[in-house]
N, C-alpha and C. Protein backbone atom coordinates (compact mmCIF):
# COMPACT_ATOMS: atom_id res chain seq x y z
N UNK A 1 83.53 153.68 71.24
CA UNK A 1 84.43 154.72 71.65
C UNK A 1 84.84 154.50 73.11
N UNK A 2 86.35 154.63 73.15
CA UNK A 2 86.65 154.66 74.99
C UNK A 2 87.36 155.79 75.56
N UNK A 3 86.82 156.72 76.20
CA UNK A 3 87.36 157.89 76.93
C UNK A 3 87.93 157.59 77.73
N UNK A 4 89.27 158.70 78.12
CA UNK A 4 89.89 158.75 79.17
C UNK A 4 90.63 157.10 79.50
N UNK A 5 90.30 156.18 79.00
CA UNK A 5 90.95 155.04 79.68
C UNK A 5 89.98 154.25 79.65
N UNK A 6 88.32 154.53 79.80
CA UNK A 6 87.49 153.43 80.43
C UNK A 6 86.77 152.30 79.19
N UNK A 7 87.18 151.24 80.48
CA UNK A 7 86.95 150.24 79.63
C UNK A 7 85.28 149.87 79.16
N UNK A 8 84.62 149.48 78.07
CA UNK A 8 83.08 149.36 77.85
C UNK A 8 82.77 147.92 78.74
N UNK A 9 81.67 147.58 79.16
CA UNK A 9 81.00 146.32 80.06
C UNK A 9 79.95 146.32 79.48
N UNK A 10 79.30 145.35 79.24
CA UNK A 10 77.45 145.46 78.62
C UNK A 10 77.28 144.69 79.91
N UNK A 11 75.87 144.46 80.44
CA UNK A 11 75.07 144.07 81.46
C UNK A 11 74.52 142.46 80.83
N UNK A 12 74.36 142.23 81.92
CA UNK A 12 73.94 140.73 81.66
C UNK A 12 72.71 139.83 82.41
N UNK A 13 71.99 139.66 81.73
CA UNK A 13 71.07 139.01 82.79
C UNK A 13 69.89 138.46 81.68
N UNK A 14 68.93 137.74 82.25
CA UNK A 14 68.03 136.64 81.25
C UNK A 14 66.82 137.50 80.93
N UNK A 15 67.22 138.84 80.71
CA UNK A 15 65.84 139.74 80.11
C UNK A 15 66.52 140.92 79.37
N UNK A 16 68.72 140.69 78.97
CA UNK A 16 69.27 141.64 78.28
C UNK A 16 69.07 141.17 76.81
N UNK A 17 68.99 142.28 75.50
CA UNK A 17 68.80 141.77 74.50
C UNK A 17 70.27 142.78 73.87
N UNK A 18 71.69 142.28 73.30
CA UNK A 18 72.47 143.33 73.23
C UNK A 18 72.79 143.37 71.84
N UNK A 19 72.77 144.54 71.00
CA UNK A 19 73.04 144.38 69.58
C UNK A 19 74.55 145.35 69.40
N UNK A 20 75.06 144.77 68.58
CA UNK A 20 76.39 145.14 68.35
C UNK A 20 76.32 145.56 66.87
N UNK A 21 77.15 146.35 66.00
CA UNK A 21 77.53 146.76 64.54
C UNK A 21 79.19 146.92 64.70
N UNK A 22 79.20 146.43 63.46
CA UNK A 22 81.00 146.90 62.84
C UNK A 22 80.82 148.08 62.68
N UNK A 23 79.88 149.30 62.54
CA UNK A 23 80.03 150.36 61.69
C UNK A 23 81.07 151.28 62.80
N UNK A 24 81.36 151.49 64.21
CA UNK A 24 81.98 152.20 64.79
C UNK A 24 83.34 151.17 65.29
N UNK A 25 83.31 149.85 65.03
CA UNK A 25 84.17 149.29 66.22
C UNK A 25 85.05 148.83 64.83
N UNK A 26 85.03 148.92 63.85
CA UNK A 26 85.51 148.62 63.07
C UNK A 26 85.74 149.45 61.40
N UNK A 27 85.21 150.82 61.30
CA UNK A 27 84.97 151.07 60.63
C UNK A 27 84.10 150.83 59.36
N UNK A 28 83.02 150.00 59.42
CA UNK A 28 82.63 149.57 58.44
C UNK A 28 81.08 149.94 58.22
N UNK A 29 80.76 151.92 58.62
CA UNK A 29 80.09 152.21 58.24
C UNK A 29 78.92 151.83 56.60
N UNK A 30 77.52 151.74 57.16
CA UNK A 30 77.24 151.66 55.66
C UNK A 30 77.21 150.20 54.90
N UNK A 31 77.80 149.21 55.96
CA UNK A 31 77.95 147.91 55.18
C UNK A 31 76.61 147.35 55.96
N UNK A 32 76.09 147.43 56.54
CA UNK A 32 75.01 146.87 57.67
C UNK A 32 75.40 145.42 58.18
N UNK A 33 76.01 145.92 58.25
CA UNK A 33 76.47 144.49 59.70
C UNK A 33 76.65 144.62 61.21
N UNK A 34 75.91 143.50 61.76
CA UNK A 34 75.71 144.25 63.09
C UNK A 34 75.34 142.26 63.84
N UNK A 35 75.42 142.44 64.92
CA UNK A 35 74.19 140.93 65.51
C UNK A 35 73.95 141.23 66.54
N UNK A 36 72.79 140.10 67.14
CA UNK A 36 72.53 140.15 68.60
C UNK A 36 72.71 139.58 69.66
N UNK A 37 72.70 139.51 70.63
CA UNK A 37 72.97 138.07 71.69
C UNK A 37 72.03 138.82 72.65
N UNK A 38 71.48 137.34 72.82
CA UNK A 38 70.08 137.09 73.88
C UNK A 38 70.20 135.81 74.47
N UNK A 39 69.70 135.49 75.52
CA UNK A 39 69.38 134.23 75.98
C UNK A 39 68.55 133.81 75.21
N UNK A 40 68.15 132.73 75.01
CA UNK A 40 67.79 131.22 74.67
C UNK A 40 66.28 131.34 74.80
N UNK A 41 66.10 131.73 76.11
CA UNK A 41 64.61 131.78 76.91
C UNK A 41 63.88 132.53 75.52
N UNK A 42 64.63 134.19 75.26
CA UNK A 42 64.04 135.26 74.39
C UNK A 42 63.70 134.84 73.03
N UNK A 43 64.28 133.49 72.42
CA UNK A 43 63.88 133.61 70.79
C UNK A 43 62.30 133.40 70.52
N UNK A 44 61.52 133.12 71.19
CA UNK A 44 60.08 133.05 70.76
C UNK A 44 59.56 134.39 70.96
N UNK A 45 59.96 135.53 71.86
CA UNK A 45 59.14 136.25 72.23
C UNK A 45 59.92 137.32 71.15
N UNK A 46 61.35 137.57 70.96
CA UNK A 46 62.09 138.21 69.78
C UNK A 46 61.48 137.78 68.40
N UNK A 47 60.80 136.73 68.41
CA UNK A 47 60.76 136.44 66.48
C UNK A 47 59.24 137.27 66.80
N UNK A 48 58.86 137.39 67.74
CA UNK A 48 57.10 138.26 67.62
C UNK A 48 57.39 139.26 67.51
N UNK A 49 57.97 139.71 67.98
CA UNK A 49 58.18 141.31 67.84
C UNK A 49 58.88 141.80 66.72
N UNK A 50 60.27 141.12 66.26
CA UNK A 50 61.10 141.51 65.39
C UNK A 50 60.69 140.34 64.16
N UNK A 51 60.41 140.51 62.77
CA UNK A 51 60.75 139.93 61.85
C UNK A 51 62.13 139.83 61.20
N UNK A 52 62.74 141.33 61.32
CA UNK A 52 63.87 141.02 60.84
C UNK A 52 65.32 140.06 61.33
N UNK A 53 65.23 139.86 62.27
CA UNK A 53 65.58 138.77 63.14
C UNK A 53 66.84 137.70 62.31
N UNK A 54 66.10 136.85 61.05
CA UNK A 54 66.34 135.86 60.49
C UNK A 54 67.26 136.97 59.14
N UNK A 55 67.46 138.32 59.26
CA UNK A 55 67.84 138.56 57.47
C UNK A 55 69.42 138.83 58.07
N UNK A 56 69.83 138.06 56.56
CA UNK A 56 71.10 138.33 56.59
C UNK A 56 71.59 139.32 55.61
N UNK A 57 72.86 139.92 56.70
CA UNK A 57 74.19 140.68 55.32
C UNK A 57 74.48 140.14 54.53
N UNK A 58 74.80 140.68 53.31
CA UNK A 58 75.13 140.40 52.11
C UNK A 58 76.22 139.27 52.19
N UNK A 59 76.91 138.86 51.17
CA UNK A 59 77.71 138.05 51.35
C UNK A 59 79.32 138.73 51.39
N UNK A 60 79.42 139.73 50.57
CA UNK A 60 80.02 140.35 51.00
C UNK A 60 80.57 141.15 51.88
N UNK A 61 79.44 141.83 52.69
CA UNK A 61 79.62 142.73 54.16
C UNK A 61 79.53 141.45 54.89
N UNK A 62 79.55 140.17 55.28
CA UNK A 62 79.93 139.14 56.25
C UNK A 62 81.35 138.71 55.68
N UNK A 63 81.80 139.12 54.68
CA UNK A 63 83.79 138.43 54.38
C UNK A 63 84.09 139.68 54.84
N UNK A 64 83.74 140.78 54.88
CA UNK A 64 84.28 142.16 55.37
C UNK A 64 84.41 142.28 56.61
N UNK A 65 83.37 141.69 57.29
CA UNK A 65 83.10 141.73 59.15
C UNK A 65 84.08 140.15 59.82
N UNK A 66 84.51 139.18 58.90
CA UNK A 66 85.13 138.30 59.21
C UNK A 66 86.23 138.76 58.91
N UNK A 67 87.04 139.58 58.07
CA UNK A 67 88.02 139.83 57.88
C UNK A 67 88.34 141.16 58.99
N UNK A 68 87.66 141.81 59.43
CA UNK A 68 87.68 142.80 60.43
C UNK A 68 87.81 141.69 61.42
N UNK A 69 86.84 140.72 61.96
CA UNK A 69 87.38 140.25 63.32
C UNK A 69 88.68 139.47 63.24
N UNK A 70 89.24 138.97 62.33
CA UNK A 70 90.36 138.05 61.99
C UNK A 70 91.37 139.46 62.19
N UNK A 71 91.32 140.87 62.01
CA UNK A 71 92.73 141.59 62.10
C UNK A 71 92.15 142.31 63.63
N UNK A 72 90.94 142.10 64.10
CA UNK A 72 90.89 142.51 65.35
C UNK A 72 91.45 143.62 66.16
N UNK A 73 91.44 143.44 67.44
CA UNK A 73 91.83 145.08 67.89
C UNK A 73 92.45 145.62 67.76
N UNK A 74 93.71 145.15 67.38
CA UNK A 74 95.05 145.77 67.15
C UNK A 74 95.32 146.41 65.64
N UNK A 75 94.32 146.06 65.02
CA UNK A 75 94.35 146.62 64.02
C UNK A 75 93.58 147.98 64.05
N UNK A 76 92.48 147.96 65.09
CA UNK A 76 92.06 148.81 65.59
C UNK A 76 92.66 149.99 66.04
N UNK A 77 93.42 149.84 67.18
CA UNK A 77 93.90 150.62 68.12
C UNK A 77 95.19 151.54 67.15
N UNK A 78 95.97 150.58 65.78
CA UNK A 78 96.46 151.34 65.15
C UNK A 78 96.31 152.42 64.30
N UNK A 79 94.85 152.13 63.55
CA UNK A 79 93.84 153.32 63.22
C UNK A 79 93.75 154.13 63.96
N UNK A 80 93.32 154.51 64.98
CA UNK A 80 93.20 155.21 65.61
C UNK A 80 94.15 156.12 66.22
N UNK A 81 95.25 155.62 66.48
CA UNK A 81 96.73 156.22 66.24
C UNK A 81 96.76 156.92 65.53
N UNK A 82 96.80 156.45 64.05
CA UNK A 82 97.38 157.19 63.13
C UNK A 82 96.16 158.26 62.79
N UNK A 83 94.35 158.00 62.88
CA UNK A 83 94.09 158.99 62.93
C UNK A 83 94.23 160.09 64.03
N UNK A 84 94.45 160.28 64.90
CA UNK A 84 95.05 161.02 66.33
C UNK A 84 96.27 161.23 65.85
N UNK A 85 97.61 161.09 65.05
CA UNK A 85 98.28 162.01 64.68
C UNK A 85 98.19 163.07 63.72
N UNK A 86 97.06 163.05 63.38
CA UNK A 86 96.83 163.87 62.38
C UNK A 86 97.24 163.84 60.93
C-alpha cells in the first residue's frame, strides 16, 4: 500500500532478511506465493532456523505470480483506479 504519495524503500544491509508476497502487491490473495532475499553470508544460518526455506508454490500459483510480474505495475496502478472509482 502507498499513502499520500510515499514511495516504499526496504533497508539493506548483510544481517536484512526481506520477504515479499503477491497476496497485496498483486492481488493474489490465498495463492501462497511470496520469496525472500538475503545475503549469501545468511543461507546456513536461515536453513537452521527455517525448514521451510526449500518448499515450493504450486505450479500453478508460480504461472500466476509470473504472469502478474510480466503485466506488472501498470497493471497494477489500473486496478486500483478502477477500484477507487467505485
Amino acid at each position: 500500500f502507498v499513502f499520500d504519495g510515499a514511495e516504499h524503500w526496504t533497508p539493506q544491509g548483510p544481517h536484512v532478511v526481506s520477504l515479499y508476497t503477491f497476496s497485496k502487491s498483486f492481488g493474489l490473495a490465498g495463492w501462497r506465493l511470496g520469496y525472500m532475499s538475503y545475503p549469501n553470508t545468511l543461507s546456513g544460518p536461515l536453513a537452521k532456523i527455517q525448514d521451510t526455506v526449500p518448499t515450493h508454490a504450486s505450479v500453478l500459483a508460480q504461472h500466476a505470480g509470473l504472469a502478474a510480474l510480466g503485466a506488472g505495475r501498470e497493471w497494477v496502478r489500473a486496478r486500483l483506479t478502477s477500484l477507487a472509482a467505485g
